[in-house]
N, C-alpha and C. Protein backbone atom coordinates (compact mmCIF):
# COMPACT_ATOMS: atom_id res chain seq x y z
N UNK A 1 5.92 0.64 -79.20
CA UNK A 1 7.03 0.54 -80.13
C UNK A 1 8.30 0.22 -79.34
N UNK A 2 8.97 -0.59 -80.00
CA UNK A 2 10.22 -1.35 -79.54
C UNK A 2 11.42 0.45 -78.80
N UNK A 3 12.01 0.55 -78.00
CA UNK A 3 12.94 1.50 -77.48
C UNK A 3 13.86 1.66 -78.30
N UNK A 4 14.36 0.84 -79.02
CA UNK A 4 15.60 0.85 -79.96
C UNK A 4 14.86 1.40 -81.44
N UNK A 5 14.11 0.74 -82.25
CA UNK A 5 13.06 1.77 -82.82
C UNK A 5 12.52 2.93 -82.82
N UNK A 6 12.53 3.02 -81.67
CA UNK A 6 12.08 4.41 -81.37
C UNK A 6 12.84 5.45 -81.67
N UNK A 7 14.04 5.13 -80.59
CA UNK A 7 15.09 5.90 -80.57
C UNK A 7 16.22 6.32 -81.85
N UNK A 8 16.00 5.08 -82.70
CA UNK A 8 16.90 5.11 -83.89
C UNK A 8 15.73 6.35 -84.75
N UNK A 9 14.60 6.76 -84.53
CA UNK A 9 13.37 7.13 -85.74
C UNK A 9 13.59 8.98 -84.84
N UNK A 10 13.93 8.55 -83.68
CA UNK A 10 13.69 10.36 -82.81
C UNK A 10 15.12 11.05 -83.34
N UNK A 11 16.31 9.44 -83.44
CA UNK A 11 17.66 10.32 -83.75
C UNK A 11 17.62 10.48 -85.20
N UNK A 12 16.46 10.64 -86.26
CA UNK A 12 16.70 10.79 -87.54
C UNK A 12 15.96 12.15 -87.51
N UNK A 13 14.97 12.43 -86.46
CA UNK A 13 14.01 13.73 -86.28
C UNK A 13 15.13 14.58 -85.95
N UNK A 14 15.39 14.71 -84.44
CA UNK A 14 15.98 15.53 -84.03
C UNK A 14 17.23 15.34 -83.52
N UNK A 15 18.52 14.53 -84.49
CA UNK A 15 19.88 13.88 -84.13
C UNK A 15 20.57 15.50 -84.21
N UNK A 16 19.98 16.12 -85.23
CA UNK A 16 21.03 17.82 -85.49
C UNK A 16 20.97 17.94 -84.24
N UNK A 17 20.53 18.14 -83.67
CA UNK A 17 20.76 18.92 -82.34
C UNK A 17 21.68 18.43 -81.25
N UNK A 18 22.06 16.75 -81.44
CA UNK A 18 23.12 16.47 -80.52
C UNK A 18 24.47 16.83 -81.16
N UNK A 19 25.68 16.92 -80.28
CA UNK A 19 26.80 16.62 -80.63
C UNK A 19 27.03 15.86 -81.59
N UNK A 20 28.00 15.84 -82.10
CA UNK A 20 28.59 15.27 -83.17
C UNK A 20 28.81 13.83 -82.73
N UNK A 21 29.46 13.92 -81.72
CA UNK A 21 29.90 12.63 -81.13
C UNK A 21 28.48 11.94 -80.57
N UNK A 22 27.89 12.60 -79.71
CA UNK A 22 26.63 11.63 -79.12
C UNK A 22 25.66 11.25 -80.47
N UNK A 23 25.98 11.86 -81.84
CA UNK A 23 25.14 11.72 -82.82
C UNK A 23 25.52 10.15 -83.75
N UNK A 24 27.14 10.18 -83.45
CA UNK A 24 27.80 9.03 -84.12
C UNK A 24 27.78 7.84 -83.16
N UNK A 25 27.65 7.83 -81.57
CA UNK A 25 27.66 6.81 -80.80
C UNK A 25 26.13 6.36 -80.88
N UNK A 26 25.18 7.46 -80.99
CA UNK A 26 23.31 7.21 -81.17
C UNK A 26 23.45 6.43 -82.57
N UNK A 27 24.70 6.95 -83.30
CA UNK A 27 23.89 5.94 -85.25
C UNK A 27 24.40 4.84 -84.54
N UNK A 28 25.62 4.30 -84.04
CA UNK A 28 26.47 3.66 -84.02
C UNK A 28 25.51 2.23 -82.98
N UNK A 29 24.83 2.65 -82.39
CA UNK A 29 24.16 2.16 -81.41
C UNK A 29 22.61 1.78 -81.90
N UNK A 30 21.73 2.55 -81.94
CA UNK A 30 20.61 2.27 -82.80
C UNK A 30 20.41 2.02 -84.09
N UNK A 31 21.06 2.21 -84.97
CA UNK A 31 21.30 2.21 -86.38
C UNK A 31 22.23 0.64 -87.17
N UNK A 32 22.89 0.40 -86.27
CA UNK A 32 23.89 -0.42 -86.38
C UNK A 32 23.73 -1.52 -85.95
N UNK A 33 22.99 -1.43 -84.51
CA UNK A 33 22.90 -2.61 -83.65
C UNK A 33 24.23 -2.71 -82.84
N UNK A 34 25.03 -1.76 -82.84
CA UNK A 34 26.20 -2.15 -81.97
C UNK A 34 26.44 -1.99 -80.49
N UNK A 35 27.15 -3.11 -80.00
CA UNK A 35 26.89 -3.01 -78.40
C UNK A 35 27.93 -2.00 -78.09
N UNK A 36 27.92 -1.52 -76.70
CA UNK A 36 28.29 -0.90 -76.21
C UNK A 36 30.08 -0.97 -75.75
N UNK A 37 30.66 -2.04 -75.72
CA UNK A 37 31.64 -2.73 -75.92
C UNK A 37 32.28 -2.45 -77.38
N UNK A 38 31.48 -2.68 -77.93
CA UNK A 38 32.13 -2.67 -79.79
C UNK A 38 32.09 -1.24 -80.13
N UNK A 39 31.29 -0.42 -79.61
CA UNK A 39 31.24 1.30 -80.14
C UNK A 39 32.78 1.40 -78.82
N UNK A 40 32.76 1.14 -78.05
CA UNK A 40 33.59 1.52 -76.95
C UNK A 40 35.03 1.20 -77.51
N UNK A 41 35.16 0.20 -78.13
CA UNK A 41 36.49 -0.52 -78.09
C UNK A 41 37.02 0.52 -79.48
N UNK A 42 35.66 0.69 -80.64
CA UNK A 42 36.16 1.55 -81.87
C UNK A 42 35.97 2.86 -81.67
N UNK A 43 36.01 3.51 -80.62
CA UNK A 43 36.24 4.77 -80.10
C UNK A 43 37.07 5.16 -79.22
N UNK A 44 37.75 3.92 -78.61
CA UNK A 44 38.85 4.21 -77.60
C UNK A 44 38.37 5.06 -76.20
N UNK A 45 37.03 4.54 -76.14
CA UNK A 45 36.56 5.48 -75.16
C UNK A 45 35.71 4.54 -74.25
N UNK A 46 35.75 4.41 -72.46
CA UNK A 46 35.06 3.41 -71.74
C UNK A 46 33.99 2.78 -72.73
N UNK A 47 33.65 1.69 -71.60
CA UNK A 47 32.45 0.88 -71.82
C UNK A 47 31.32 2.20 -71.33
N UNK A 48 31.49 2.62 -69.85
CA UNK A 48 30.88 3.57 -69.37
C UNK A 48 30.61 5.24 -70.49
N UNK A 49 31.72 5.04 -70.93
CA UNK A 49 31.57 6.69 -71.55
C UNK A 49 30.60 6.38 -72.39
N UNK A 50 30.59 5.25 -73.48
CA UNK A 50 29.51 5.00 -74.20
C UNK A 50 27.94 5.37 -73.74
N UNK A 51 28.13 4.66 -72.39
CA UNK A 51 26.29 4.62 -71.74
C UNK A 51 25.94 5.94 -71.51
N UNK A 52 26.73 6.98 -70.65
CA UNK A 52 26.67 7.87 -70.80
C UNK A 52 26.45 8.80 -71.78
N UNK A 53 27.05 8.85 -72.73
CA UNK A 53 26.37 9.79 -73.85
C UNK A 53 25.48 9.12 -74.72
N UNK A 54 25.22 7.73 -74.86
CA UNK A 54 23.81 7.42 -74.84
C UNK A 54 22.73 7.95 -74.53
N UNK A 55 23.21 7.55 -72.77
CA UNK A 55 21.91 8.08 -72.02
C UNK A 55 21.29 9.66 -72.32
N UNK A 56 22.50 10.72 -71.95
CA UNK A 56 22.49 11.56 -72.22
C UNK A 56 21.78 12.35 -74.27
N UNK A 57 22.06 11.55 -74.84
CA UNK A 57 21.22 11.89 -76.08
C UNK A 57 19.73 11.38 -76.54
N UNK A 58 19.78 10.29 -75.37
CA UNK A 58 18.33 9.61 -75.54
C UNK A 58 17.57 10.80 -74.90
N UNK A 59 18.18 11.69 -73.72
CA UNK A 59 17.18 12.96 -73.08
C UNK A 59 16.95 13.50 -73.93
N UNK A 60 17.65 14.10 -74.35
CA UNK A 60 17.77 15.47 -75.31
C UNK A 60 16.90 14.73 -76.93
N UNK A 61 17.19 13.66 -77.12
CA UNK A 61 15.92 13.62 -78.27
C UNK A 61 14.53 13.17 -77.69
N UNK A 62 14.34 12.55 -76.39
CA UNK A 62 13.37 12.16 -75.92
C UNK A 62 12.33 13.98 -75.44
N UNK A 63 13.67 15.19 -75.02
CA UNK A 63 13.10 16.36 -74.38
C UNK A 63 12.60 17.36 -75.93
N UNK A 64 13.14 16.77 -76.82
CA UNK A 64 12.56 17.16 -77.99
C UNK A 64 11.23 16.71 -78.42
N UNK A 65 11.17 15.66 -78.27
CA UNK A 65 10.34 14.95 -78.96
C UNK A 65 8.76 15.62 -78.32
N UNK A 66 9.15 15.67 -77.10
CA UNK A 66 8.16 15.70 -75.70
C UNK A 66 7.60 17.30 -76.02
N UNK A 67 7.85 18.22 -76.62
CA UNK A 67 7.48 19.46 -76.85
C UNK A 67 7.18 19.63 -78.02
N UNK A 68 7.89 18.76 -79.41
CA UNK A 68 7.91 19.36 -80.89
C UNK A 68 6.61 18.27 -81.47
N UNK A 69 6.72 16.93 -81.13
CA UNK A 69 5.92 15.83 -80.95
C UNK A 69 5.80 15.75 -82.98
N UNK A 70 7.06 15.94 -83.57
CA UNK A 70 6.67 15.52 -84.80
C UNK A 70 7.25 14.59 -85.22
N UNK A 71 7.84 13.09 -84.34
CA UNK A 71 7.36 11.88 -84.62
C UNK A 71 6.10 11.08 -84.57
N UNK A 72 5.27 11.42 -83.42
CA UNK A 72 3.70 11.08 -82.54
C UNK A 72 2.81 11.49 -84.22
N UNK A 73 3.37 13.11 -84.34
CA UNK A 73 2.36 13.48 -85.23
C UNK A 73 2.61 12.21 -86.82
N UNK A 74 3.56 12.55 -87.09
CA UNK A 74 4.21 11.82 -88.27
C UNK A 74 3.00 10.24 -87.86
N UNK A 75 3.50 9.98 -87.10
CA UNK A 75 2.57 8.75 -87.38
C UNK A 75 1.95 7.97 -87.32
N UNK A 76 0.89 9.47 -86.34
CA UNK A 76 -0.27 9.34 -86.19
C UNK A 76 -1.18 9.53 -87.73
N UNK A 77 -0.38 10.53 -88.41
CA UNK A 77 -0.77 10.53 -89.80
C UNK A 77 -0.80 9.45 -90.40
N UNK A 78 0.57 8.72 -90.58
CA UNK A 78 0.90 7.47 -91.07
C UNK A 78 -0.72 6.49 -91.20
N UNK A 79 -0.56 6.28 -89.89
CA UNK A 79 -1.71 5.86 -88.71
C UNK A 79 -3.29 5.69 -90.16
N UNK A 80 -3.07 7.11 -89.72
CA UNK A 80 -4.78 7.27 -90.47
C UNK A 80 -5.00 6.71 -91.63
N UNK A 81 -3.69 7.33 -92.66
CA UNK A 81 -3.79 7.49 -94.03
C UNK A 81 -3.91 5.83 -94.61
N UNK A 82 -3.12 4.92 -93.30
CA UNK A 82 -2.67 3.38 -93.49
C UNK A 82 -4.82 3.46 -93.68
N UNK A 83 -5.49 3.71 -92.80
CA UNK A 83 -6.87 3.19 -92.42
C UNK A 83 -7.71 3.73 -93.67
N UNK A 84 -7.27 4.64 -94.55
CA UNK A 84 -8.41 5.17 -95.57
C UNK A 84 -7.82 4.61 -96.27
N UNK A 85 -6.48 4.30 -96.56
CA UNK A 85 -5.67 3.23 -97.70
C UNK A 85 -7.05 1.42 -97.43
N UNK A 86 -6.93 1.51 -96.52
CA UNK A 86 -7.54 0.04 -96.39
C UNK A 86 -9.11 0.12 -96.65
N UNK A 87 -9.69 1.41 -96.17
CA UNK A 87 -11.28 1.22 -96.34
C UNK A 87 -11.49 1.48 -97.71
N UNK A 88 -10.52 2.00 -98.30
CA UNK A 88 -10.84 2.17 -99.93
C UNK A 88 -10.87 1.04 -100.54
N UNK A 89 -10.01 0.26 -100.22
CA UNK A 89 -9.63 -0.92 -101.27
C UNK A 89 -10.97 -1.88 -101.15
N UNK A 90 -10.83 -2.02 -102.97
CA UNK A 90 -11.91 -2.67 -103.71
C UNK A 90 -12.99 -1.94 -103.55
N UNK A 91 -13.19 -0.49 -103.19
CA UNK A 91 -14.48 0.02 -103.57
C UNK A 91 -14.43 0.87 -104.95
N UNK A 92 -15.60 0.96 -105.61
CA UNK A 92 -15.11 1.60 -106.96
C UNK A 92 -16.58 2.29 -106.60
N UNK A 93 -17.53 2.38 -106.21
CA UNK A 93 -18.19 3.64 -105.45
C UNK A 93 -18.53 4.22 -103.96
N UNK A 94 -18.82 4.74 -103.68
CA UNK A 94 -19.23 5.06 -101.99
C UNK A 94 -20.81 5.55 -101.57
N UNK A 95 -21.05 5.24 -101.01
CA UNK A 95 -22.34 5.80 -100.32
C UNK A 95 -22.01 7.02 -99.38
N UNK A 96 -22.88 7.40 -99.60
CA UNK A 96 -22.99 8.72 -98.42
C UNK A 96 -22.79 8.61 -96.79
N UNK A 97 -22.81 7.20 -96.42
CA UNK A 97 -22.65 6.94 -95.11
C UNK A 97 -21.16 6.78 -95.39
N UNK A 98 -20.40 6.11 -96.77
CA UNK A 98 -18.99 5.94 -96.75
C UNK A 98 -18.20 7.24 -96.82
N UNK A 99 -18.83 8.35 -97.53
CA UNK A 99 -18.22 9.48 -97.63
C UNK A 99 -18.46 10.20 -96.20
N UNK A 100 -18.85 10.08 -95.75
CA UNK A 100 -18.79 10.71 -93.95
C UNK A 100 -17.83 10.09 -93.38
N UNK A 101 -17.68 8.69 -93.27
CA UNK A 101 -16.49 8.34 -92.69
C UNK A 101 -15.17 8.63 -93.15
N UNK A 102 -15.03 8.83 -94.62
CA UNK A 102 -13.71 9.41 -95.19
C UNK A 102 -14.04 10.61 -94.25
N UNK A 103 -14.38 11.35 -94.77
CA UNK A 103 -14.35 13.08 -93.97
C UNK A 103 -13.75 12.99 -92.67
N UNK A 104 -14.66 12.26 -92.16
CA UNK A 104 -14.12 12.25 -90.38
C UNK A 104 -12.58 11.69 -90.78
N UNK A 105 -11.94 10.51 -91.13
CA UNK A 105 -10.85 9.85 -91.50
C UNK A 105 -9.85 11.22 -91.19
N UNK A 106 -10.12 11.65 -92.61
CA UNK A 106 -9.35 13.28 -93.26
C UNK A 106 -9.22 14.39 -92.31
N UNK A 107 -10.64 14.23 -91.43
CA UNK A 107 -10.46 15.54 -90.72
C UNK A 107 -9.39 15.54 -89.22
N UNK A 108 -9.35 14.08 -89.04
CA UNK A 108 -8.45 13.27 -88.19
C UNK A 108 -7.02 13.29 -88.60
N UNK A 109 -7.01 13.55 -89.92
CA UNK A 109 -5.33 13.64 -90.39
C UNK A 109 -5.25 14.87 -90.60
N UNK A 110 -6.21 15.89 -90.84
CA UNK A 110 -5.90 17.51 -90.83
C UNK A 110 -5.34 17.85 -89.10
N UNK A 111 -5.96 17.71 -88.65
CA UNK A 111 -6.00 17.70 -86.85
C UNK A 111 -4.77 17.44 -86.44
N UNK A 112 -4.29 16.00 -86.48
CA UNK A 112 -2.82 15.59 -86.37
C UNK A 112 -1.78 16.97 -87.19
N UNK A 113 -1.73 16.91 -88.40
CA UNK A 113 -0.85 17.82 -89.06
C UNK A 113 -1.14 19.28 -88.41
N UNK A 114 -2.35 19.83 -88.18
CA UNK A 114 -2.71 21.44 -87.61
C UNK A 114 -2.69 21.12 -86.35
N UNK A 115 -1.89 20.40 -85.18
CA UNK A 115 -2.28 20.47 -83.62
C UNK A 115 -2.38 21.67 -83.15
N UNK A 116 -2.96 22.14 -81.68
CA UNK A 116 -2.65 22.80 -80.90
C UNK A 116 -1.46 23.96 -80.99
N UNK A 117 -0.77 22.90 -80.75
CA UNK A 117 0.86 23.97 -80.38
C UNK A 117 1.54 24.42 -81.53
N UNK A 118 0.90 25.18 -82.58
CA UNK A 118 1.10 26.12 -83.35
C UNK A 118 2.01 25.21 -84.62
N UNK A 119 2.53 23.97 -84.41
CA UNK A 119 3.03 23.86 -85.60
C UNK A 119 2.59 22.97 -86.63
């Protein structure tokens, strides 16, 4: 997935947690498409100060992401649900070899949503 994508989808997960300001230079930047120059010049604040609290909020949603992992999960779900959306279409019955593969499908999107690390 594209870095700017990414980053615009981690600052909609976990943006509460930055500053106010690194939260408006992250919309202002991923959200917007605005360069670093143009957030800089409408903030009255360096070219540099910009990169900096960039950089600095890309950690902090990247050090989130890296422990809470409920973008990965999000859509890895996505993921699945896209694949039983597609093996369904145009069937109007199933066989018993088709209903095993739903199951496994399902039990693959229970798994994702119930991981490991308790949440």
């Amino acid at each position: 997935m594209e870095k700017n994508i990414r980053l615009s989808c981690l600052l909609s997960y976990y943006g509460g947690f930055l500053t106010e300001k690194q939260r408006e230079l992250m919309r202002q930047h991923y959200d917007e498409d605005l360069s670093l120059g143009e957030i800089a010049q409408q903030e009255s604040i360096t070219r540099q100060g910009v990169h900096d609290a960039l950089k600095r909020g890309e950690e902090v949603l990247e050090s989130y992401e890296s422990q809470l992992k409920l973008f990965e999960r999000n859509l890895t779900i996505k993921n699945s649900l896209g694949e039983l959306d597609e093996y369904l279409k145009g069937k109007e019955t199933l066989d018993s070899g088709e209903i095993l593969v739903l199951q496994s499908k399902l039990r693959e999107v229970a798994e994702a949503w119930e991981s490991d690390d308790g949440l």
